[in-house]
N, C-alpha and C. Protein backbone atom coordinates (compact mmCIF):
# COMPACT_ATOMS: atom_id res chain seq x y z
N UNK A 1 0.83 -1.18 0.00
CA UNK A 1 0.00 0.00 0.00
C UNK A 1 0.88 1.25 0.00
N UNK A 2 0.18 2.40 -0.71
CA UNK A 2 1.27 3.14 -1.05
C UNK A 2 0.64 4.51 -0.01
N UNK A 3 1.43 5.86 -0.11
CA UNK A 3 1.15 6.81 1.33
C UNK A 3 -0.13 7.48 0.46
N UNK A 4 -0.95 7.45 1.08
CA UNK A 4 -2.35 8.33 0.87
C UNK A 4 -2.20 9.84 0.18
N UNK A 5 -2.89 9.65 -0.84
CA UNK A 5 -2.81 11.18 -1.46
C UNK A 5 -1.71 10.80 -2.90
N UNK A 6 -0.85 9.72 -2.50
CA UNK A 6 0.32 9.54 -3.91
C UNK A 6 -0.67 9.07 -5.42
N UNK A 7 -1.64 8.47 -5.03
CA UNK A 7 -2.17 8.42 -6.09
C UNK A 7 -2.77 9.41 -6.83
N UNK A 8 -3.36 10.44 -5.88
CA UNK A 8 -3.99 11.57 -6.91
C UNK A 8 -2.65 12.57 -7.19
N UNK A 9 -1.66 12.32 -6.70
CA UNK A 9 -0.37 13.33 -7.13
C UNK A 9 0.14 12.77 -8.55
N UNK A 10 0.07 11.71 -8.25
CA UNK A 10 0.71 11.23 -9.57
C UNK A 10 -0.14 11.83 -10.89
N UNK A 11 -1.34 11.47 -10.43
CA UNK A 11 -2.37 11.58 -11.42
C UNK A 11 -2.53 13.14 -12.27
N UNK A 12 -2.26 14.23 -10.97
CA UNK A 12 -2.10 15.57 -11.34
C UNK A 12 -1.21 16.11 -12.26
N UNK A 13 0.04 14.97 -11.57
CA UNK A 13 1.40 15.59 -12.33
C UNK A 13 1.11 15.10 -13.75
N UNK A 14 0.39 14.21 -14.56
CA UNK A 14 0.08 13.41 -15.86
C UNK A 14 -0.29 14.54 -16.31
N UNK A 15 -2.04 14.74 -15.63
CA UNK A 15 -2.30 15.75 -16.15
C UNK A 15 -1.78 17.18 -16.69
N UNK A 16 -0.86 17.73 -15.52
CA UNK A 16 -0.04 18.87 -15.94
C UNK A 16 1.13 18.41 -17.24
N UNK A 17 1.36 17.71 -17.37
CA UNK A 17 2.17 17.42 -17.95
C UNK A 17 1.44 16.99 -19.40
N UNK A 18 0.24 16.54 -19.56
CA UNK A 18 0.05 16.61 -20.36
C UNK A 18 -0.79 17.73 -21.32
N UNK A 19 -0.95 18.39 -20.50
CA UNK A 19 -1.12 19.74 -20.44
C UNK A 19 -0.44 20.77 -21.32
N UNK A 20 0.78 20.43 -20.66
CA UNK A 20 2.28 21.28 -21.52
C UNK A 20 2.45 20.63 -22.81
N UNK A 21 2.30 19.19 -22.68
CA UNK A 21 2.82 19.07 -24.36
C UNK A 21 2.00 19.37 -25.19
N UNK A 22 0.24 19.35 -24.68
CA UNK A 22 -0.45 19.98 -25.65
C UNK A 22 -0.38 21.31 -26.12
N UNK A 23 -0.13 22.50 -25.33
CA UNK A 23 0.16 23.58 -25.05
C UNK A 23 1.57 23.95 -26.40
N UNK A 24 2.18 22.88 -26.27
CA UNK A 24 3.66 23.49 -27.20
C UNK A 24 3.53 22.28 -28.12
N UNK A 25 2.96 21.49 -28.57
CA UNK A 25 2.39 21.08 -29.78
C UNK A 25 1.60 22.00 -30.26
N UNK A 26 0.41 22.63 -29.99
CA UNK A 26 -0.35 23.79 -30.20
C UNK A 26 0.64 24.74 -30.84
N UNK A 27 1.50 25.38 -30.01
CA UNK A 27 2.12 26.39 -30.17
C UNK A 27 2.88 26.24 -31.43
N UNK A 28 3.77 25.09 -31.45
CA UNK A 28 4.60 25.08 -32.63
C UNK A 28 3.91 24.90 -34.22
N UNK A 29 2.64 23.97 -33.97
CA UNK A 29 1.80 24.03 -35.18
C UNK A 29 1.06 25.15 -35.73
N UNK A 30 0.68 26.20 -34.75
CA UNK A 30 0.40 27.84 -35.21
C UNK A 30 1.33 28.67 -36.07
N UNK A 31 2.67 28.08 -34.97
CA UNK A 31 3.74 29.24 -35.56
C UNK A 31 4.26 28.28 -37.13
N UNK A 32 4.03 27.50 -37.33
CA UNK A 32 4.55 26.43 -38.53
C UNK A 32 3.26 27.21 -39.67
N UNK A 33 2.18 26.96 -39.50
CA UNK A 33 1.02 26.80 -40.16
C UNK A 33 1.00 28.87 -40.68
N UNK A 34 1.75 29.45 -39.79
CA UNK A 34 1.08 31.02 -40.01
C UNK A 34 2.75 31.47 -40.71
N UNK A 35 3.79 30.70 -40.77
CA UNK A 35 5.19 31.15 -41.70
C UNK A 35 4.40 30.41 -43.02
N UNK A 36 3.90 29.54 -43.27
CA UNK A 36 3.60 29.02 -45.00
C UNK A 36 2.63 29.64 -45.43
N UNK A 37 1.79 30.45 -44.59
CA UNK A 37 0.33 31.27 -45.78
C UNK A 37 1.32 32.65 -45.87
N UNK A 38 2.51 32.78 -45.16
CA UNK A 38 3.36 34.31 -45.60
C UNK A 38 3.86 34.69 -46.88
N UNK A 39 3.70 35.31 -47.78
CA UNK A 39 4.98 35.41 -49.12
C UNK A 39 6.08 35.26 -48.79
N UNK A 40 7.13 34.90 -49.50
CA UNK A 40 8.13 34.89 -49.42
C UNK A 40 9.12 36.21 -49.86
N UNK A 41 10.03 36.31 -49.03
CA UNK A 41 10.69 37.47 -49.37
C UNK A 41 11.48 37.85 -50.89
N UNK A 42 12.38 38.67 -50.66
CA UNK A 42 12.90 40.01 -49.88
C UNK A 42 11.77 40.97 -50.19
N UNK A 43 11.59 41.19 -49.39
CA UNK A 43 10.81 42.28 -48.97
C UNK A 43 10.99 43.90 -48.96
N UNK A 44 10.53 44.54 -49.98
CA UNK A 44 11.20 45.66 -50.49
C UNK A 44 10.30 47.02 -50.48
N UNK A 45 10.19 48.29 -50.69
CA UNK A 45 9.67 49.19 -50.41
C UNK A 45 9.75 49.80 -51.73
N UNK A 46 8.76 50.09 -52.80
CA UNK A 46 8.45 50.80 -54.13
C UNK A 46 8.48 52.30 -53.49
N UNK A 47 9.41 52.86 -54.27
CA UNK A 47 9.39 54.41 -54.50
C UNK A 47 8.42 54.86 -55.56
N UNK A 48 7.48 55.45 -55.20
CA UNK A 48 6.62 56.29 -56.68
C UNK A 48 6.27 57.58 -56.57
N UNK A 49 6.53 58.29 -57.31
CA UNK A 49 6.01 59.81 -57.90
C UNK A 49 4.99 60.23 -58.47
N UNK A 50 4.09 60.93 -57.35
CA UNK A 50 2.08 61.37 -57.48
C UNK A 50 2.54 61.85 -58.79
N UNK A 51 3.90 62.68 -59.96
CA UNK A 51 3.03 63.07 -60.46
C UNK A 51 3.25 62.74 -61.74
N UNK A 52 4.34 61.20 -61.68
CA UNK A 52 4.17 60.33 -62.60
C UNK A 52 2.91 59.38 -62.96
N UNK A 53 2.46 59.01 -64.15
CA UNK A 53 1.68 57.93 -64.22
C UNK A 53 1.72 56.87 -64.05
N UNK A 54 0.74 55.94 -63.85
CA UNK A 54 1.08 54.40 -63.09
C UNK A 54 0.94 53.92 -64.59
N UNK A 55 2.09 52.76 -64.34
CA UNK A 55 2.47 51.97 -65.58
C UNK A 55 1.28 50.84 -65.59
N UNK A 56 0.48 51.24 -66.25
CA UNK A 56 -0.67 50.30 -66.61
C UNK A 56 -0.76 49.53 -67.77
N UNK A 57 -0.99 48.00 -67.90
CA UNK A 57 -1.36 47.23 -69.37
C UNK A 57 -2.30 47.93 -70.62
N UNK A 58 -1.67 47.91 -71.95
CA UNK A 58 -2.25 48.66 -72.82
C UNK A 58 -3.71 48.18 -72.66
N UNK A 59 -4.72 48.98 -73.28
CA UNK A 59 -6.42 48.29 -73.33
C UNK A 59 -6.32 47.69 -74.72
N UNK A 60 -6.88 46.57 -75.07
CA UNK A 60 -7.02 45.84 -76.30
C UNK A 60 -8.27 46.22 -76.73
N UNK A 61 -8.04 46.54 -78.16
CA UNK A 61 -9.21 46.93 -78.65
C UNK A 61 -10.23 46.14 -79.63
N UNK A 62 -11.41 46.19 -80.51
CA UNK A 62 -12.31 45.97 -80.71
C UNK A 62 -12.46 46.15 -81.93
N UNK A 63 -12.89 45.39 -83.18
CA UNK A 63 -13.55 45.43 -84.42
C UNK A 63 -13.00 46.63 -84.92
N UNK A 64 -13.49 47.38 -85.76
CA UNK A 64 -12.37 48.37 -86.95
C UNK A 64 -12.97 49.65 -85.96
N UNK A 65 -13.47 49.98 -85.88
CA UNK A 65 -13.86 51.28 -85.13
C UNK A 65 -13.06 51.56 -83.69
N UNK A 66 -12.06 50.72 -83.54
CA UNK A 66 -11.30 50.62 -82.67
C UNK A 66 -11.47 51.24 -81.04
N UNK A 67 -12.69 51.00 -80.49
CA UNK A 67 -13.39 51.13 -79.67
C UNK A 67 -12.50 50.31 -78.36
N UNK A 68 -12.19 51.25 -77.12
CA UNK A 68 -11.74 50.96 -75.77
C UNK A 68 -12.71 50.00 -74.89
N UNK A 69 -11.85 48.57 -74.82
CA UNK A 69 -13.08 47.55 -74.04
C UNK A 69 -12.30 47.43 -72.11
N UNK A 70 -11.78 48.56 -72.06
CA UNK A 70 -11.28 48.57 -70.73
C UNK A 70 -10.77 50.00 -70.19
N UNK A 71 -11.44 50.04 -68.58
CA UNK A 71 -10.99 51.82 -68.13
C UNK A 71 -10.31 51.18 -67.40
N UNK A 72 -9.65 52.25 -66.49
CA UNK A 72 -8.43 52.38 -65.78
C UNK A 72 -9.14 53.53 -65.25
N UNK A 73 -9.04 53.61 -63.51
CA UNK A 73 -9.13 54.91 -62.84
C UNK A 73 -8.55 55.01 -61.79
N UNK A 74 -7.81 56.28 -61.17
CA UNK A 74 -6.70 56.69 -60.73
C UNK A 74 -7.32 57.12 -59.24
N UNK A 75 -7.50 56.29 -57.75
CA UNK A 75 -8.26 56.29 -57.31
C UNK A 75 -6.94 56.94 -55.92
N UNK A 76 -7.08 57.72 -55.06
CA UNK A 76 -5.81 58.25 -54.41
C UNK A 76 -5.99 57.67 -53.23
């Protein structure tokens, strides 16, 4: 027979303990799971000038009357 109370100690310490590994299994699968939805670098900073124009794709045009099938607007 073992000293009174050792059985629910043991039992606590399982619990705490299993506790923690859930805790940092958790943890490491967040921090794993939230680096792969990131882009990948280098990571860089565009210089642009308000009072240059933005380099936009030409509009393709339409039958002989050469009619514009696309706008572009310059929204600040």
């Amino acid at each position: 027979m073992g000293v009174p109370g050792d059985r629910r100690r043991t039992m606590w310490r399982r619990v705490v303990i299993g506790w923690a590994l859930l805790v940092a299994v958790a943890g490491g699968l967040t921090l794993w799971m939230q680096d792969t939805t990131e882009p990948r670098g280098p990571y860089v900073w565009q210089r642009t000038d308000p009072d240059e124009p933005p380099d936009l794709p030409p509009c393709p045009t339409t039958g002989e009357a050469g009619t514009v099938s696309c706008a572009y607007a310059d929204l600040p």
